[in-house]
N, C-alpha and C. Protein backbone atom coordinates (compact mmCIF):
# COMPACT_ATOMS: atom_id res chain seq x y z
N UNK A 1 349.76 16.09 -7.43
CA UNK A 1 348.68 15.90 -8.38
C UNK A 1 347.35 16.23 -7.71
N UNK A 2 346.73 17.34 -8.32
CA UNK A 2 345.48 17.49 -7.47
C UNK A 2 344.43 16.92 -7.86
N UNK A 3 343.43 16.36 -7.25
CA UNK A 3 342.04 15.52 -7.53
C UNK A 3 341.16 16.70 -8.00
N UNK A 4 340.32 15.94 -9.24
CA UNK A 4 339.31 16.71 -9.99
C UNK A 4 338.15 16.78 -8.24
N UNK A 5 337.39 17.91 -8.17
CA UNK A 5 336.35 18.50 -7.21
C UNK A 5 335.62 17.11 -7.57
N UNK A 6 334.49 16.74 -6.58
CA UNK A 6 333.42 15.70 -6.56
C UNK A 6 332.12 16.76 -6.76
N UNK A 7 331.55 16.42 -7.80
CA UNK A 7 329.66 16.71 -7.83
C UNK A 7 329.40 17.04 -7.13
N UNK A 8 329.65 16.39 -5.70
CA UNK A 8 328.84 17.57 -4.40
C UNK A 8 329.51 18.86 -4.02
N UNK A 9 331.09 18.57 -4.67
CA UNK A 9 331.43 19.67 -3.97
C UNK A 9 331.40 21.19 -4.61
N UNK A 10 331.43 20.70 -6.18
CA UNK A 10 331.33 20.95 -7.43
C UNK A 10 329.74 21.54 -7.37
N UNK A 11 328.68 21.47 -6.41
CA UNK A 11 327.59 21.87 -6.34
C UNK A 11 327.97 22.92 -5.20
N UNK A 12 328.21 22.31 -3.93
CA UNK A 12 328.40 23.60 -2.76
C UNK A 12 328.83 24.68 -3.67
N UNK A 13 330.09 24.68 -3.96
CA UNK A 13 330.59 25.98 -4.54
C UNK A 13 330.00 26.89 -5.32
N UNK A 14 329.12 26.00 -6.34
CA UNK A 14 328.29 26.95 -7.36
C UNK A 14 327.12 27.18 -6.26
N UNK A 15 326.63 27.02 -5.22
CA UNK A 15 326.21 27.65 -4.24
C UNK A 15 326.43 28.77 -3.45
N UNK A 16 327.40 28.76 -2.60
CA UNK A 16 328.71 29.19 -2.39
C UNK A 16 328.40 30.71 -3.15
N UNK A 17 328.95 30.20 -4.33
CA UNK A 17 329.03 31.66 -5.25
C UNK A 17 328.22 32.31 -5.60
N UNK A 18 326.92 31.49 -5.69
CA UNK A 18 325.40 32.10 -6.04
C UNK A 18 324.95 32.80 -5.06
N UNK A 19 325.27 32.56 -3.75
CA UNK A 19 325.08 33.21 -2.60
C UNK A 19 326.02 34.78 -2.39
N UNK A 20 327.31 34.52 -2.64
CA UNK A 20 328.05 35.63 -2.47
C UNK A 20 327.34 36.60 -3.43
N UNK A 21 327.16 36.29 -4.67
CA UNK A 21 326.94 37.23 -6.31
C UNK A 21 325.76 38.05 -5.41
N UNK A 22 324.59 37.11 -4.55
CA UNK A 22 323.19 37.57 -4.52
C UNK A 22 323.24 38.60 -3.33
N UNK A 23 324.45 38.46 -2.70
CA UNK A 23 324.83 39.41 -1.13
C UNK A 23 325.33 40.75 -1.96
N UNK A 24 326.45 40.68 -2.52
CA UNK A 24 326.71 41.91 -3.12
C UNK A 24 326.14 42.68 -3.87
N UNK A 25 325.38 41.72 -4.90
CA UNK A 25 323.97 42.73 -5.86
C UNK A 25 323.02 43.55 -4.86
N UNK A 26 322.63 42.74 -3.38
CA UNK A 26 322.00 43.26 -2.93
C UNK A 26 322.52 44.47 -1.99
N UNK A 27 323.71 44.32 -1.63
CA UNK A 27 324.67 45.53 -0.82
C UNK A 27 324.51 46.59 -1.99
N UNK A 28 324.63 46.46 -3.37
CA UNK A 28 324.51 47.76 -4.02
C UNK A 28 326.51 48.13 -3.98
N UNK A 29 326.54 49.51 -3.96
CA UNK A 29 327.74 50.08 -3.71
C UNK A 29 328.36 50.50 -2.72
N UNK A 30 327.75 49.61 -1.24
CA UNK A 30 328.56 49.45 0.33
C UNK A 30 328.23 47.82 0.91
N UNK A 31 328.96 47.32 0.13
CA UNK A 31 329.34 46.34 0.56
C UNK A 31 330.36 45.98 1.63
N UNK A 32 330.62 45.61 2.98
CA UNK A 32 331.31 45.46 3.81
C UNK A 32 332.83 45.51 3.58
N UNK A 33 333.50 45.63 4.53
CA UNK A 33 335.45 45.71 3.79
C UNK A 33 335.45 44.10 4.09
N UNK A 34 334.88 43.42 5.59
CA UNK A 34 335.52 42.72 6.13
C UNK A 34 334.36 41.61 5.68
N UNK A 35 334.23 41.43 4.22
CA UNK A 35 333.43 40.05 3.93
C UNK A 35 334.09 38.86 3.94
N UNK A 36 335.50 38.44 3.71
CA UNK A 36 335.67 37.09 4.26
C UNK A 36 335.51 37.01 5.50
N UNK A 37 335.56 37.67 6.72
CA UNK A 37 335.40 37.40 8.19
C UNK A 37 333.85 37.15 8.09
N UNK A 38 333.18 38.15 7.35
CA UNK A 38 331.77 38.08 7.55
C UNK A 38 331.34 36.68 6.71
N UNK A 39 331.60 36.47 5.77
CA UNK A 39 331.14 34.97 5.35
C UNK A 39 331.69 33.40 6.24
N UNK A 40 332.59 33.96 6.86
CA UNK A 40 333.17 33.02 7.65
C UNK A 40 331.95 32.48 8.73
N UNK A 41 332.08 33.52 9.74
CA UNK A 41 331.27 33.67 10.89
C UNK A 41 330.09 33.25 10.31
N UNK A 42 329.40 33.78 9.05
CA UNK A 42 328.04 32.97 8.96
C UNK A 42 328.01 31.80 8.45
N UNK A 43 329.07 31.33 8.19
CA UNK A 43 328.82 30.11 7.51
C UNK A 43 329.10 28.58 8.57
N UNK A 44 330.16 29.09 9.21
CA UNK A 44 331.01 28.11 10.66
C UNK A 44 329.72 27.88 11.54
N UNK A 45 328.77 28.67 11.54
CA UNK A 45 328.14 28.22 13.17
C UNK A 45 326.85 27.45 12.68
N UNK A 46 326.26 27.57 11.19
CA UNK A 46 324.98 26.25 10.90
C UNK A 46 326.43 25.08 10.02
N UNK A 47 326.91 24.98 9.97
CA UNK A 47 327.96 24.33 9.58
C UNK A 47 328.57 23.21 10.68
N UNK A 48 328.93 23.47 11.91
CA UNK A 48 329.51 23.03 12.72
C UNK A 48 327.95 22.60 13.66
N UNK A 49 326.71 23.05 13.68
CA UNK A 49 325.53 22.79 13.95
C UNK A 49 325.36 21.54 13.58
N UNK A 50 325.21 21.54 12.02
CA UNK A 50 325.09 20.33 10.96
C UNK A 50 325.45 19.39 11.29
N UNK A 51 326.83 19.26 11.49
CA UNK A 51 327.88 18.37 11.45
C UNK A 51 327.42 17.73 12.90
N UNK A 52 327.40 18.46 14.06
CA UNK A 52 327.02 17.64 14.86
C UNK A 52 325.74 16.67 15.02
N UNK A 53 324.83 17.38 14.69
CA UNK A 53 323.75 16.70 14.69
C UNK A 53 323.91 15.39 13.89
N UNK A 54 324.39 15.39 12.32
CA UNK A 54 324.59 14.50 11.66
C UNK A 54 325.86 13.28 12.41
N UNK A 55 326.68 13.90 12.84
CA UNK A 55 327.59 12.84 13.91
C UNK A 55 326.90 12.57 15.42
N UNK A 56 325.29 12.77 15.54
CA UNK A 56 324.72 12.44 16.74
C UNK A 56 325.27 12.97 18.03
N UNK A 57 325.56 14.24 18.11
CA UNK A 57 326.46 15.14 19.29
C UNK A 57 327.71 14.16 19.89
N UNK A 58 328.15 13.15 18.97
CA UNK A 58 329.39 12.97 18.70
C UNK A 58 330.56 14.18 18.30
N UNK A 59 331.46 14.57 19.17
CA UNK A 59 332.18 15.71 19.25
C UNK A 59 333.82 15.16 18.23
N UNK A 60 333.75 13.89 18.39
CA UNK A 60 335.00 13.37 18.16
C UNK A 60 334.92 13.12 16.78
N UNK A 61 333.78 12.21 15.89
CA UNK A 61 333.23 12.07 15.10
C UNK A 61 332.99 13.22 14.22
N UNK A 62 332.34 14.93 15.23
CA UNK A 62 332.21 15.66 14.34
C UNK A 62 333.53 16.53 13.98
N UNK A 63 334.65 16.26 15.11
CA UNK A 63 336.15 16.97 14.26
C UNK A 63 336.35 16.45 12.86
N UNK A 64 336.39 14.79 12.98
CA UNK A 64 336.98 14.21 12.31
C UNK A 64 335.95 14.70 10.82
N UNK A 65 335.08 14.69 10.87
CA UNK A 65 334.17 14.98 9.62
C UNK A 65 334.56 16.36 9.19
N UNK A 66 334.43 17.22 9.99
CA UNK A 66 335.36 18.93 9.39
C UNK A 66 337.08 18.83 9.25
N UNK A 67 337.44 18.04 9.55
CA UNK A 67 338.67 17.92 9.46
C UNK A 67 339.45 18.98 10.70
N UNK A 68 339.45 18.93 11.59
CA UNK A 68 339.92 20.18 12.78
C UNK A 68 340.35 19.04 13.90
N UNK A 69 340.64 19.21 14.72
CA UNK A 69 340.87 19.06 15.69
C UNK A 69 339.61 18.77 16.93
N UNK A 70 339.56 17.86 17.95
CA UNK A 70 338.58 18.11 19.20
C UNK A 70 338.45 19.60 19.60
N UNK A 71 339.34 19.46 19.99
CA UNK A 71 339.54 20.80 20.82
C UNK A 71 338.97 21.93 20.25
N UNK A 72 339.70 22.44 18.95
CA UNK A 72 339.33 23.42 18.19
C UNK A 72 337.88 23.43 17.90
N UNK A 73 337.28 22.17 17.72
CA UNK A 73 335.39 22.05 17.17
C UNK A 73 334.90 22.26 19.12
N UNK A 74 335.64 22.14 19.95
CA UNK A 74 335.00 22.60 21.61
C UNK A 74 334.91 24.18 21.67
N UNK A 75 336.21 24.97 21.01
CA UNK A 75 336.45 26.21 21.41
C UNK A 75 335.22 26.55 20.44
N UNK A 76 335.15 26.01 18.91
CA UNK A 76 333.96 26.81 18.27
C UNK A 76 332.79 26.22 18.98
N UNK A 77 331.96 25.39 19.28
CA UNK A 77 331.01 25.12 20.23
C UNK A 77 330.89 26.28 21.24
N UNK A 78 331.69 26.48 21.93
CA UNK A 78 331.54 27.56 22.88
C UNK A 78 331.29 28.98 22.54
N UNK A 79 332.53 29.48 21.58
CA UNK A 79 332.74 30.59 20.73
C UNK A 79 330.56 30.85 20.09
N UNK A 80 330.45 29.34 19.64
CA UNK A 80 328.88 30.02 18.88
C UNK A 80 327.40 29.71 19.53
N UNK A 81 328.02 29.14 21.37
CA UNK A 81 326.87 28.88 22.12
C UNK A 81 326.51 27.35 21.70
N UNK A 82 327.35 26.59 21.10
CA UNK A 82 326.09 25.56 20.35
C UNK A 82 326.13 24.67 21.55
């Protein structure tokens, strides 16, 4: 049984999408091949930024809030300099 989205999240997304619509109108007719990698990468590194700061450079705190692993939120730390 899947849970109805929450208001906030129900907001990111219509974000989310308002953002993608406003990238491609503005690409015109060469828009990138590799836009999920490219939305990825920009979105993971003020994302995982966020999260720490908001978990007080709590590393353990900020897996648990993205849902990942320690380790994996160390390799992206490194991977984006943070």
């Amino acid at each position: 049984m899947e849970s109805k989205p929450s208001k906030t999240a129900t907001c990111l997304n219509q974000h989310v999408q308002q953002a993608v619509e406003q990238y491609l109108e503005d690409m015109g007719s060469t828009p990138p091949d590799n836009l999920h990698e490219l939305i990825i990468r920009e979105v993971e590194r003020p994302l995982i930024q966020t999260v720490l700061a908001h978990a007080g450079g709590n590393q353990s705190r900020a897996a648990q809030l993205l849902g990942i692993t320690r380790a994996t939120l160390r390799n992206r730390i490194k991977r984006y300099g943070l």
